[in-house]
N, C-alpha and C. Protein backbone atom coordinates (compact mmCIF):
# COMPACT_ATOMS: atom_id res chain seq x y z
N UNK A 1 0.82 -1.19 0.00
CA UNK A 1 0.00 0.00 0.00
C UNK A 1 0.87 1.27 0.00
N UNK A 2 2.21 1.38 0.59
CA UNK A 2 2.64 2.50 0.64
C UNK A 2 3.61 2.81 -0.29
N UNK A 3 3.68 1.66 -1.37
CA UNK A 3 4.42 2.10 -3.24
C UNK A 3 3.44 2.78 -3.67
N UNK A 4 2.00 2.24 -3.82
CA UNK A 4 1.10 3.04 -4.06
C UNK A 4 0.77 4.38 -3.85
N UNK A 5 1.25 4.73 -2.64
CA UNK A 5 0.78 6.12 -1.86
C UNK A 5 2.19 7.26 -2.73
N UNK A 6 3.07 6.07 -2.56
CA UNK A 6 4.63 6.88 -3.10
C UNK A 6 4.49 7.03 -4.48
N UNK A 7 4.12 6.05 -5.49
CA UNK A 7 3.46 6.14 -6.81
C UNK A 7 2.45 7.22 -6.96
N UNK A 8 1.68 7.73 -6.11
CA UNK A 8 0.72 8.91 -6.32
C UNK A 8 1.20 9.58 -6.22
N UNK A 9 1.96 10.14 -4.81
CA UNK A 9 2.74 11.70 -4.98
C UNK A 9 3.54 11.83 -5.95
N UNK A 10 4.46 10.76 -6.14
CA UNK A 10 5.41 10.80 -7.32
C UNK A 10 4.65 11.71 -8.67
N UNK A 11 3.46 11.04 -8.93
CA UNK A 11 2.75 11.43 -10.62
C UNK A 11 2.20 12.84 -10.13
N UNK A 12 1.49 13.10 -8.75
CA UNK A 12 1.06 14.22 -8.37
C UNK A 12 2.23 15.36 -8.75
N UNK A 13 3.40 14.96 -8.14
CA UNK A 13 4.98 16.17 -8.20
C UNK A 13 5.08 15.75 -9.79
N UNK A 14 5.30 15.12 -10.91
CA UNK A 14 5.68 15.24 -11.90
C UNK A 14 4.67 16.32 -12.32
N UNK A 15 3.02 15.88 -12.16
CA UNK A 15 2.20 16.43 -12.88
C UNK A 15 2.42 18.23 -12.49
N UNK A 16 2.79 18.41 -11.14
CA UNK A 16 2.98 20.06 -10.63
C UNK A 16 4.56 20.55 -11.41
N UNK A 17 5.18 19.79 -11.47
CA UNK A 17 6.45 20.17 -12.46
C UNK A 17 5.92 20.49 -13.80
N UNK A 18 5.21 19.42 -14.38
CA UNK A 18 4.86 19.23 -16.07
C UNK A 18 4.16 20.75 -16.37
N UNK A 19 2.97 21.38 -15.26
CA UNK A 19 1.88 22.35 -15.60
C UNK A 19 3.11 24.12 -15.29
N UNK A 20 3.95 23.73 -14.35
CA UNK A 20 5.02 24.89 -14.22
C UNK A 20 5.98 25.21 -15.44
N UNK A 21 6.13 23.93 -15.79
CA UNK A 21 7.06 23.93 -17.06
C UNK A 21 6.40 24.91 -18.64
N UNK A 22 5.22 24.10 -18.65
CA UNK A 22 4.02 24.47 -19.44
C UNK A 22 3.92 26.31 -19.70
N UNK A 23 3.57 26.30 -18.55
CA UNK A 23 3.73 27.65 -18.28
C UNK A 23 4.25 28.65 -18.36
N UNK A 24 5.44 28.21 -18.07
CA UNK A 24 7.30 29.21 -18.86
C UNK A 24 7.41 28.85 -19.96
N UNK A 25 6.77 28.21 -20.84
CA UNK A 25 7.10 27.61 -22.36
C UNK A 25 5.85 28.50 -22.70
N UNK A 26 4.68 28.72 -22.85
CA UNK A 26 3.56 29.67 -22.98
C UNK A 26 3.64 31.02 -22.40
N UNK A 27 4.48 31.49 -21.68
CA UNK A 27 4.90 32.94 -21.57
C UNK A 27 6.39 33.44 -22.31
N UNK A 28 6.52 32.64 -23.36
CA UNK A 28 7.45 33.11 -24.53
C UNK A 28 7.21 32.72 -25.98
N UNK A 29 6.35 31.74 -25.38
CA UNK A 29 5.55 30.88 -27.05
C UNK A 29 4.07 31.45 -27.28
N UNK A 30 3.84 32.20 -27.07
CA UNK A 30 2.20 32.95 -26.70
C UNK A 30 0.90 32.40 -28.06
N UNK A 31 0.35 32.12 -27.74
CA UNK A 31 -0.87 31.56 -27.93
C UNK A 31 -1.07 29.98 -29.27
N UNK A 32 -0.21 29.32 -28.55
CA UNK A 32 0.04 28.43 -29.40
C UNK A 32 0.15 27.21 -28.11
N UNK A 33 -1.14 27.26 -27.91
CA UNK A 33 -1.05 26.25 -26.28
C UNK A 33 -1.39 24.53 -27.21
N UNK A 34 -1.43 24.23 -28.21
CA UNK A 34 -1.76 23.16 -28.36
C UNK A 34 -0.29 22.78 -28.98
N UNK A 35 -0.16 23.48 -29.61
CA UNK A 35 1.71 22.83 -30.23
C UNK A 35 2.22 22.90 -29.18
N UNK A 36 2.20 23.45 -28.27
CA UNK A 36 3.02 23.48 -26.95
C UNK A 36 2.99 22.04 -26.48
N UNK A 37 1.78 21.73 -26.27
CA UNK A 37 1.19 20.37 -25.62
C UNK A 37 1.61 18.99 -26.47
N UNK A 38 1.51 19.82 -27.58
CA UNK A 38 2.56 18.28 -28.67
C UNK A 38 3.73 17.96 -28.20
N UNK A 39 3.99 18.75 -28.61
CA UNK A 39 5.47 18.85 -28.58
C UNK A 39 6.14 18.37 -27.27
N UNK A 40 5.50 19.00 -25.90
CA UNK A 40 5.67 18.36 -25.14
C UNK A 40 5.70 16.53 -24.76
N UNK A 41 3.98 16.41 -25.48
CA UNK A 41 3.73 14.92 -25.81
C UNK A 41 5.01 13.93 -26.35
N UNK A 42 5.70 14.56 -27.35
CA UNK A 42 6.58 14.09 -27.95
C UNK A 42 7.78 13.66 -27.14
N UNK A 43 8.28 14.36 -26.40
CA UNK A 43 9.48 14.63 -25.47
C UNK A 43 8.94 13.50 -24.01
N UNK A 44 8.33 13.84 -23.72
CA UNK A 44 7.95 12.42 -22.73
C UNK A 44 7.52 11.02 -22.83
N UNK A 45 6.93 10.97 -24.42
CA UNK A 45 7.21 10.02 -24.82
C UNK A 45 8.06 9.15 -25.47
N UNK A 46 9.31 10.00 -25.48
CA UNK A 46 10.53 9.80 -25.88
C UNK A 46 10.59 9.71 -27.44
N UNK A 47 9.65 10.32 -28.05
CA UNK A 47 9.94 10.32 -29.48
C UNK A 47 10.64 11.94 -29.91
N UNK A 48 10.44 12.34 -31.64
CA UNK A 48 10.86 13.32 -31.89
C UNK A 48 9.76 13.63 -32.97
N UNK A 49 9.76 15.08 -32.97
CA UNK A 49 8.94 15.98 -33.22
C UNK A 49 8.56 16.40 -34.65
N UNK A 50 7.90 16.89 -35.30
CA UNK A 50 8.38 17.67 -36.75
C UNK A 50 7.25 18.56 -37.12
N UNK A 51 8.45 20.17 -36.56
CA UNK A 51 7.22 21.20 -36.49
C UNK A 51 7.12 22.28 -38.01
N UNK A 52 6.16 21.86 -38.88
CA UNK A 52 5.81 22.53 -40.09
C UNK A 52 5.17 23.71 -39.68
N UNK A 53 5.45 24.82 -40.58
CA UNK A 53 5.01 26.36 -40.65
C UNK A 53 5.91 27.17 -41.29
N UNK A 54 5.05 28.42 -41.62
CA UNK A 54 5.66 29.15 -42.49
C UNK A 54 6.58 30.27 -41.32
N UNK A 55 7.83 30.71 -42.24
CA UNK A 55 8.93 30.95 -41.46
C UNK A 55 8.04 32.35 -40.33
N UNK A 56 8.87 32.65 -39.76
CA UNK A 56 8.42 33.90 -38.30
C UNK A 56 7.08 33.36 -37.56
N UNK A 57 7.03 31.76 -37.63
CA UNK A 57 5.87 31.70 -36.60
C UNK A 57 6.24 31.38 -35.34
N UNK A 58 8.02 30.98 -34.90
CA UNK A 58 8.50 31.39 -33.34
C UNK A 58 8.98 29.51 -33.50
N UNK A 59 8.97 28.45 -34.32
CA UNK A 59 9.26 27.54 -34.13
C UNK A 59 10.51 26.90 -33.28
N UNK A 60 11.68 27.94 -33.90
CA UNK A 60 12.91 27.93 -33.51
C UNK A 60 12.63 28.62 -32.07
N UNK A 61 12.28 29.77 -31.60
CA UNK A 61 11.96 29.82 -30.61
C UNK A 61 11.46 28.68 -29.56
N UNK A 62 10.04 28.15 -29.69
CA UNK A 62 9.80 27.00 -29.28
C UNK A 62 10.81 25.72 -28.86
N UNK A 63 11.57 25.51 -29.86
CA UNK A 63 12.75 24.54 -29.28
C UNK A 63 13.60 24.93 -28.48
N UNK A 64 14.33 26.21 -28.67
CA UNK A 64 15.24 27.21 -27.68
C UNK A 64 14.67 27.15 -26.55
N UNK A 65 13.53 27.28 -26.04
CA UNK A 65 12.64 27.93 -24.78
C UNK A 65 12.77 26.39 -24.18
N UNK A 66 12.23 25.06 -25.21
CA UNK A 66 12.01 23.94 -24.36
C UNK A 66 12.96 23.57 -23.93
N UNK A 67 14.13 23.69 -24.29
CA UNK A 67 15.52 22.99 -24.01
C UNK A 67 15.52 23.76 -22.57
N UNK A 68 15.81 25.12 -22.65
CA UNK A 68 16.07 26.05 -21.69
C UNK A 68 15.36 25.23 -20.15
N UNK A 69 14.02 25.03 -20.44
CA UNK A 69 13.43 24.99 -19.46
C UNK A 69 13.13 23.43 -18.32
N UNK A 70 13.16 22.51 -19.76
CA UNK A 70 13.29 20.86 -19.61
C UNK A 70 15.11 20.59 -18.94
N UNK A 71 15.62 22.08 -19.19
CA UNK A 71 17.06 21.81 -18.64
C UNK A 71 17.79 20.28 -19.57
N UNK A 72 17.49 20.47 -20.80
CA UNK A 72 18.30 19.74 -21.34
C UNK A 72 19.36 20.33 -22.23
N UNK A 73 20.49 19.80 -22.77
CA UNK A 73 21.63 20.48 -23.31
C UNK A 73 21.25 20.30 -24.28
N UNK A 74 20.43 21.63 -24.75
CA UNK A 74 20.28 21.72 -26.65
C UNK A 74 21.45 22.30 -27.32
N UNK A 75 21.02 21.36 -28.49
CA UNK A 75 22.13 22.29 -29.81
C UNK A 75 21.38 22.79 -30.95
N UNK A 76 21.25 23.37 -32.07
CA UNK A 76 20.76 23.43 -32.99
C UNK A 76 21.80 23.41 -34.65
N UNK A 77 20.88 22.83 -35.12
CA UNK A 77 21.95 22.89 -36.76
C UNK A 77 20.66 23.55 -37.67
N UNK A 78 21.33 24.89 -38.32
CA UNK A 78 20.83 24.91 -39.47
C UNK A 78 20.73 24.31 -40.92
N UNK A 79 19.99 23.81 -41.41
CA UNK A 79 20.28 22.73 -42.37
C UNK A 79 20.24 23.81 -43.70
N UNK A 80 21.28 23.67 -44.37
CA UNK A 80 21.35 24.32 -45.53
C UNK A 80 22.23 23.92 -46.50
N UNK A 81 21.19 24.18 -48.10
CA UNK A 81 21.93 23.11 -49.16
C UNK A 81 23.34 22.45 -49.43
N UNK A 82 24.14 23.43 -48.50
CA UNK A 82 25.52 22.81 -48.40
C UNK A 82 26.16 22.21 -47.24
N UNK A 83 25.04 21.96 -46.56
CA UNK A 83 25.63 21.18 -44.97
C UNK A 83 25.83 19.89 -45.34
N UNK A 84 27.33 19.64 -45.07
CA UNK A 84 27.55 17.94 -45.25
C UNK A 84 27.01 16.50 -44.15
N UNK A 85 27.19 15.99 -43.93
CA UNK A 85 26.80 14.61 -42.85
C UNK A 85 27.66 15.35 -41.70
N UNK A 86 29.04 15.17 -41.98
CA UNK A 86 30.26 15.39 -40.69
C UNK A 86 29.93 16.62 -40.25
N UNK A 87 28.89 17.70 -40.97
CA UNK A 87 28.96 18.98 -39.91
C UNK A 87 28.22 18.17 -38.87
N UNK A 88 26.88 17.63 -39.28
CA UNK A 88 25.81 16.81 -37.88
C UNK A 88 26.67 15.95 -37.10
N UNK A 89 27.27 14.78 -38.04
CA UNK A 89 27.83 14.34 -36.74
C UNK A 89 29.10 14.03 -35.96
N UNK A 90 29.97 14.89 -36.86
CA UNK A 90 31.59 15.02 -36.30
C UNK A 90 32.15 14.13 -37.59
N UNK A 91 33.83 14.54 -36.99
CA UNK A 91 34.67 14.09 -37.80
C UNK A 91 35.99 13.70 -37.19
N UNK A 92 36.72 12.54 -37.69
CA UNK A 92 38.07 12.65 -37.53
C UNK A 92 39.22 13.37 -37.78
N UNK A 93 40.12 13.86 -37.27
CA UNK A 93 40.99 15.02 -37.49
C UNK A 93 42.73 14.24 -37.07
N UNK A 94 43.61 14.45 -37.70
CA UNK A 94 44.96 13.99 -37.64
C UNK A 94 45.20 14.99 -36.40
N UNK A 95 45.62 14.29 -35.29
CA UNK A 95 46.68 14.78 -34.47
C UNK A 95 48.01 14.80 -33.85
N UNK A 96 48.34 16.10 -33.80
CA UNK A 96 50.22 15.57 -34.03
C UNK A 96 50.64 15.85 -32.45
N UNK A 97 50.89 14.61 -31.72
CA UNK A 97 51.07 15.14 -29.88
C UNK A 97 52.78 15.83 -30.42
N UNK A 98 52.91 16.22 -28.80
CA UNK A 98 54.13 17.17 -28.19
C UNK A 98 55.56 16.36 -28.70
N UNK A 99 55.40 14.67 -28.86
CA UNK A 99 56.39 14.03 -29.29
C UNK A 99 56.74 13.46 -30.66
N UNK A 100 55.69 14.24 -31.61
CA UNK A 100 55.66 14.16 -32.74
C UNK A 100 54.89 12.90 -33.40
N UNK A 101 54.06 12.51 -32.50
CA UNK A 101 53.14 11.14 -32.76
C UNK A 101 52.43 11.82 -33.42
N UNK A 102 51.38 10.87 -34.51
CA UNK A 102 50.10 10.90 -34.73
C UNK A 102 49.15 10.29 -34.52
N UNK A 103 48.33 10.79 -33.98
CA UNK A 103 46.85 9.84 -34.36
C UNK A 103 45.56 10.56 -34.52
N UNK A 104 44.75 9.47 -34.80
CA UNK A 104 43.14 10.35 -35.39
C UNK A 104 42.54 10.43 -33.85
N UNK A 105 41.60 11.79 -33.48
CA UNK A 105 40.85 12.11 -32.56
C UNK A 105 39.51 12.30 -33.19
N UNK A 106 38.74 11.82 -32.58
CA UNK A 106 37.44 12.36 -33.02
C UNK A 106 36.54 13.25 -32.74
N UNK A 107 35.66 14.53 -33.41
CA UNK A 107 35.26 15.46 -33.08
C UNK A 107 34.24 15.61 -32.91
N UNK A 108 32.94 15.55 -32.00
CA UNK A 108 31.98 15.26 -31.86
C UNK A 108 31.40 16.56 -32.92
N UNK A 109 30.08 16.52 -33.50
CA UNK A 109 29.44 17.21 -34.16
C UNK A 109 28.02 17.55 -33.38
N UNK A 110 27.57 18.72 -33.55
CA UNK A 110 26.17 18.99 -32.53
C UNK A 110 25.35 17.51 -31.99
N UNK A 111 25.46 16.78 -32.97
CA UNK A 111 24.38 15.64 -32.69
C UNK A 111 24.47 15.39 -30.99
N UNK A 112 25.54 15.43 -30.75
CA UNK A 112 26.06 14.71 -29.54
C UNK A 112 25.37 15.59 -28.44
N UNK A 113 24.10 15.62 -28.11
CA UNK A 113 23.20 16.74 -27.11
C UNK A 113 21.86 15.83 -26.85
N UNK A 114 21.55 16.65 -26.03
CA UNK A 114 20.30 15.72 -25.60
C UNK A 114 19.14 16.26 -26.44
N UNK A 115 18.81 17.66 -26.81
CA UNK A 115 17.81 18.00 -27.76
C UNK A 115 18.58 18.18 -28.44
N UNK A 116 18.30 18.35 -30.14
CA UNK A 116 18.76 18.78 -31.35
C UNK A 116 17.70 19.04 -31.83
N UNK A 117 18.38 20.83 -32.27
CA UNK A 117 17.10 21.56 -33.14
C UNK A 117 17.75 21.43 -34.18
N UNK A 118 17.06 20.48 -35.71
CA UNK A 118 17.27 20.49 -37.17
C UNK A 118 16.80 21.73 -37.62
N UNK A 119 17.16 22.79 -37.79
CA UNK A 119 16.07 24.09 -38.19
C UNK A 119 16.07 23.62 -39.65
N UNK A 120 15.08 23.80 -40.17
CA UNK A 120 14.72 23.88 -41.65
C UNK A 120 15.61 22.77 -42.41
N UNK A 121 14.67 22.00 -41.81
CA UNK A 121 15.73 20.28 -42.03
C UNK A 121 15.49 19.93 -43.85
N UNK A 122 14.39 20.65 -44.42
CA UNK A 122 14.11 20.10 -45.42
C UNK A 122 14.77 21.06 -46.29
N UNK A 123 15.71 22.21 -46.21
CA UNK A 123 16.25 22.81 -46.75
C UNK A 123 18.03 22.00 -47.21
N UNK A 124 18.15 21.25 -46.76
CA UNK A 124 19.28 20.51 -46.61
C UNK A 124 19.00 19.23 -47.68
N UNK A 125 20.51 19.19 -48.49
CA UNK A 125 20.11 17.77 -49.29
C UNK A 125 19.61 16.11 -48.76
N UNK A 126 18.83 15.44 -49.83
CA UNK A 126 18.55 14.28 -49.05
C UNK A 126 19.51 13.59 -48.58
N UNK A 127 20.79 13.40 -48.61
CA UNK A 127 21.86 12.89 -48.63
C UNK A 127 22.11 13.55 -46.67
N UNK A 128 22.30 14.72 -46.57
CA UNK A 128 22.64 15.01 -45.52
C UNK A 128 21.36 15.08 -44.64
N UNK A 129 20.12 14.65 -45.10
CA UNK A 129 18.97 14.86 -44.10
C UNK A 129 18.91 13.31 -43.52
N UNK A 130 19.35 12.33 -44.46
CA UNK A 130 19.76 10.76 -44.17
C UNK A 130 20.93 10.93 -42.92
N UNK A 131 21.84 11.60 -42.70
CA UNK A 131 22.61 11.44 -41.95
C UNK A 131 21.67 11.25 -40.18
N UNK A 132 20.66 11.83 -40.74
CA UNK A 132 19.78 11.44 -38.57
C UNK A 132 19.31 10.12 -38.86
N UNK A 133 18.98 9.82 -39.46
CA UNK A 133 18.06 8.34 -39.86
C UNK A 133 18.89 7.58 -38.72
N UNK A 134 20.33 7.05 -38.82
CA UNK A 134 20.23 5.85 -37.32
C UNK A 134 20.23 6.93 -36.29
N UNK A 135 20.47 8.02 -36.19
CA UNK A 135 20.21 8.94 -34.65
C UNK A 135 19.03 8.75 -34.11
N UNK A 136 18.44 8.57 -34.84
CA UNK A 136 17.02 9.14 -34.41
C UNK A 136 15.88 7.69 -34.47
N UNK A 137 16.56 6.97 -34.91
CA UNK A 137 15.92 5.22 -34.66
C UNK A 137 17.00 4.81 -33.64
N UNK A 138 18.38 4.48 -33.41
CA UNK A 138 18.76 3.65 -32.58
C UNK A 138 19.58 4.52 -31.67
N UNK A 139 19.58 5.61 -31.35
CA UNK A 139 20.28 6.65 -30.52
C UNK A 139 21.67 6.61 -30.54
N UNK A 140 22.59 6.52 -31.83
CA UNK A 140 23.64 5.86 -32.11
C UNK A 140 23.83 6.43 -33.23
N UNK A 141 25.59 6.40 -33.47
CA UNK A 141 25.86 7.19 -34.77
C UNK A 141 27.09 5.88 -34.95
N UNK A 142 27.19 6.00 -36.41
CA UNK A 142 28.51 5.36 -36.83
C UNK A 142 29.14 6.29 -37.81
N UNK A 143 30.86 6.87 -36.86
CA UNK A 143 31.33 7.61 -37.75
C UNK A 143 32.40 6.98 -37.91
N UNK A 144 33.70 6.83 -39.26
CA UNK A 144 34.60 6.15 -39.49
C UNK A 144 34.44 4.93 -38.76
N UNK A 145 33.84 3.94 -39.33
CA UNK A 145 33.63 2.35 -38.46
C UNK A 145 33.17 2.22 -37.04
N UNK A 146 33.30 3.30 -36.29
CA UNK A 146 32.62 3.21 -34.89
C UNK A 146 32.01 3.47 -34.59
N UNK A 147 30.70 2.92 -33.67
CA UNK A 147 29.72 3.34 -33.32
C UNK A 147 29.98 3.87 -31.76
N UNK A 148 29.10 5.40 -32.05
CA UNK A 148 28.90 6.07 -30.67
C UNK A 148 27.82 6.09 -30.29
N UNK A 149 27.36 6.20 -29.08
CA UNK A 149 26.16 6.33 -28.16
C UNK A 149 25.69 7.50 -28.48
N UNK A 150 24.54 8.13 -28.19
CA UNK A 150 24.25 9.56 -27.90
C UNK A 150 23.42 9.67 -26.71
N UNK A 151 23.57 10.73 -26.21
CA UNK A 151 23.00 11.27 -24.85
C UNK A 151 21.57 10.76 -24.50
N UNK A 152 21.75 10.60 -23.70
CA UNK A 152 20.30 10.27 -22.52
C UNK A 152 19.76 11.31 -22.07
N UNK A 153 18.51 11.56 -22.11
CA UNK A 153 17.74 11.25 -23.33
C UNK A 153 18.10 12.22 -24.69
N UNK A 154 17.44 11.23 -25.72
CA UNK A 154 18.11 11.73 -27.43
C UNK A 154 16.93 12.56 -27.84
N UNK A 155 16.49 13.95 -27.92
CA UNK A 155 15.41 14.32 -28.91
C UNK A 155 15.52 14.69 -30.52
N UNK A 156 15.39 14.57 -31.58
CA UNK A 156 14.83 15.52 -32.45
C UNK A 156 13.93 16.42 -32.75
N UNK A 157 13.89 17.69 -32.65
CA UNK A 157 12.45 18.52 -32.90
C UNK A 157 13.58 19.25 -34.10
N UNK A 158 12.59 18.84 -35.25
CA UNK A 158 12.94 19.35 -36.53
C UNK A 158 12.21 20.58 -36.86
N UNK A 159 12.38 21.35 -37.66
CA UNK A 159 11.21 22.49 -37.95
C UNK A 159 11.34 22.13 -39.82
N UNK A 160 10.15 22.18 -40.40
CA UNK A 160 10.43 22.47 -41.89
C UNK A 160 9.65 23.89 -42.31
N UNK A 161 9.95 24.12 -43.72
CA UNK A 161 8.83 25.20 -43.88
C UNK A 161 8.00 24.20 -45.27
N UNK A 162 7.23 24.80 -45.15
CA UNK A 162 6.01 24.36 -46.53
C UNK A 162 6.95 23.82 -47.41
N UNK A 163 6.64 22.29 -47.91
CA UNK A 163 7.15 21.96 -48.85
C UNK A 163 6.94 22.88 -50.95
N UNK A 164 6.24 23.68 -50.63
CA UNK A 164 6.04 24.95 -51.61
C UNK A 164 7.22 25.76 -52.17
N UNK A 165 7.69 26.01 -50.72
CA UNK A 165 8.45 27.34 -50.53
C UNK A 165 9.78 26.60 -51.55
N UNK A 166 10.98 27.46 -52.09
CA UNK A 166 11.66 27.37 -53.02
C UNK A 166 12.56 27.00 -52.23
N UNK A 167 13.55 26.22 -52.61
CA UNK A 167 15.13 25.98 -52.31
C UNK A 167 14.84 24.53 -51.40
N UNK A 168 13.23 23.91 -51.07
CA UNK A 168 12.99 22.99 -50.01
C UNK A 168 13.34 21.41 -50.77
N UNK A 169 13.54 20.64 -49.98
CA UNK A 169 13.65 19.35 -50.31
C UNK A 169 12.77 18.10 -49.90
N UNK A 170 11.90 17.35 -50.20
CA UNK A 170 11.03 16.04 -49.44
C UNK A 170 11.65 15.46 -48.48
N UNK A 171 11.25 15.36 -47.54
CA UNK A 171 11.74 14.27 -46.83
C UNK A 171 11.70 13.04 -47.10
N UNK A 172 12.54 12.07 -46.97
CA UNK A 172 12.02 10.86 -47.39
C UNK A 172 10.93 9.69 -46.12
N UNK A 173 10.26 8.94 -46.98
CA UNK A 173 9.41 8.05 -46.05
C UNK A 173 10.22 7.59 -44.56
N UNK A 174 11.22 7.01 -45.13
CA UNK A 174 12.22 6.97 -43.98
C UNK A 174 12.19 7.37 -42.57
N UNK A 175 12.65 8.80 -43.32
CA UNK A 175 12.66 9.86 -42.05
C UNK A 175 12.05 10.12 -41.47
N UNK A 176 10.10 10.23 -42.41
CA UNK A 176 9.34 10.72 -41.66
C UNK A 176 8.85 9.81 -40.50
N UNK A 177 9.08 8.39 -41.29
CA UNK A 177 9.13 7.24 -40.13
C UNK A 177 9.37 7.91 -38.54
N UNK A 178 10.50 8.12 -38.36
CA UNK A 178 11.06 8.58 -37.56
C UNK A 178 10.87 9.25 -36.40
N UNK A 179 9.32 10.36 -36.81
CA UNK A 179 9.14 11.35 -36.11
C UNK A 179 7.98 10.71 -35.67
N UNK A 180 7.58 10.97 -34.49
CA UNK A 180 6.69 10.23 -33.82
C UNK A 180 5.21 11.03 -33.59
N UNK A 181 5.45 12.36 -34.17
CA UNK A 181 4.11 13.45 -34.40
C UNK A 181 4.60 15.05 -35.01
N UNK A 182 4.00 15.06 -36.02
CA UNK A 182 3.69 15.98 -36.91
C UNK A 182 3.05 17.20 -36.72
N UNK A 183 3.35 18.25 -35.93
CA UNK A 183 2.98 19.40 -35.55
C UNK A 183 2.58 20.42 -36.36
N UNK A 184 1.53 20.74 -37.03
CA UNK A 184 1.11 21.95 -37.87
C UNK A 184 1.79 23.06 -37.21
N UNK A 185 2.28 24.66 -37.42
CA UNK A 185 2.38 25.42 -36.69
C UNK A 185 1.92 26.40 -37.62
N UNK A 186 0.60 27.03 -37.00
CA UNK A 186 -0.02 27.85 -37.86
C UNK A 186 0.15 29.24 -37.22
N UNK A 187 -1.10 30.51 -37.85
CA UNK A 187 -1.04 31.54 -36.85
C UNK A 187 -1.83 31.34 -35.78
N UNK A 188 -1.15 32.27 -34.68
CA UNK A 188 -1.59 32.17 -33.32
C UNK A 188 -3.10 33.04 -33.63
């Protein structure tokens, strides 16, 4: 009986955290209380996000504010037609130590965070929008033959704009696989 009693306050204190949180995310995200609530949805259910709208509706904001406040270590990448794979997820680099050795070090690339904001993921070639595909299914990257872990917990909240708009690219089925809810972001 008294896991039970500890099981209630427990969900009672998450639920008084969850509505405080809410709250500081809606006094910078202003009147957009239902994407709020997605998005949130998304993040506790441990999936990742994908928030469509046309540009200046605060999307990028929205991810900035949640990180801030969920106290997780966000990064963001702008995705643009010339972003390669190794900007997302690092690279190897020759290093020459103090005794004239070499060897390869590896350089972590934003991926390596607990949120990652893709801004305008569909602006980026398919080639480099493939580079999240195992991030974002097995929380794991393989760069030069090795596989790395990524942070506990792993989010994606992507933003696209209208597949209309000029310079944009499809996502593939794949990817969209991936995202576990599809956020309209319209006007407030």
């Amino acid at each position: 009986m008294a896991d039970a009693d500890n099981l209630l306050t427990e969900i009672e204190a998450l639920e008084g955290r969850l509505t405080a949180a809410k709250a500081e995310i809606t006094r910078r995200f202003i009147g957009q209380e239902r994407v709020v609530d997605l998005t949130l949805s998304a993040l506790l259910c441990g999936g990742h996000g994908l928030l469509i709208g046309l540009p200046g509706l605060g999307k990028t904001r929205l991810v900035e504010t949640l990180a801030t406040v969920m106290g997780l270590d966000g990064k963001r990448v702008q995705f643009t037609p010339d972003l390669m794979p190794a900007d997302i997820l690092g690279s190897e680099v020759l290093e020459t130590g103090a005794d004239g050795s070499r060897a390869f070090k590896f350089i972590e690339g934003p991926i390596f965070c607990q949120l990652l904001m893709a801004d305008e993921i569909n602006r980026a070639s398919p080639r480099t929008q493939s580079a999240l595909l195992q991030a974002m299914q097995e929380r794991q990257v393989s760069v030069s033959g090795q596989t790395r872990d990524l942070a506990k917990p792993f989010h994606v909240l992507a933003t696209q704009n209208p597949i209309e708009q000029e310079g944009t690219y499809p996502l593939p089925e794949a990817q969209l696989d991936r995202f576990l809810v599809r956020i309209d972001v319209g006007y407030p």
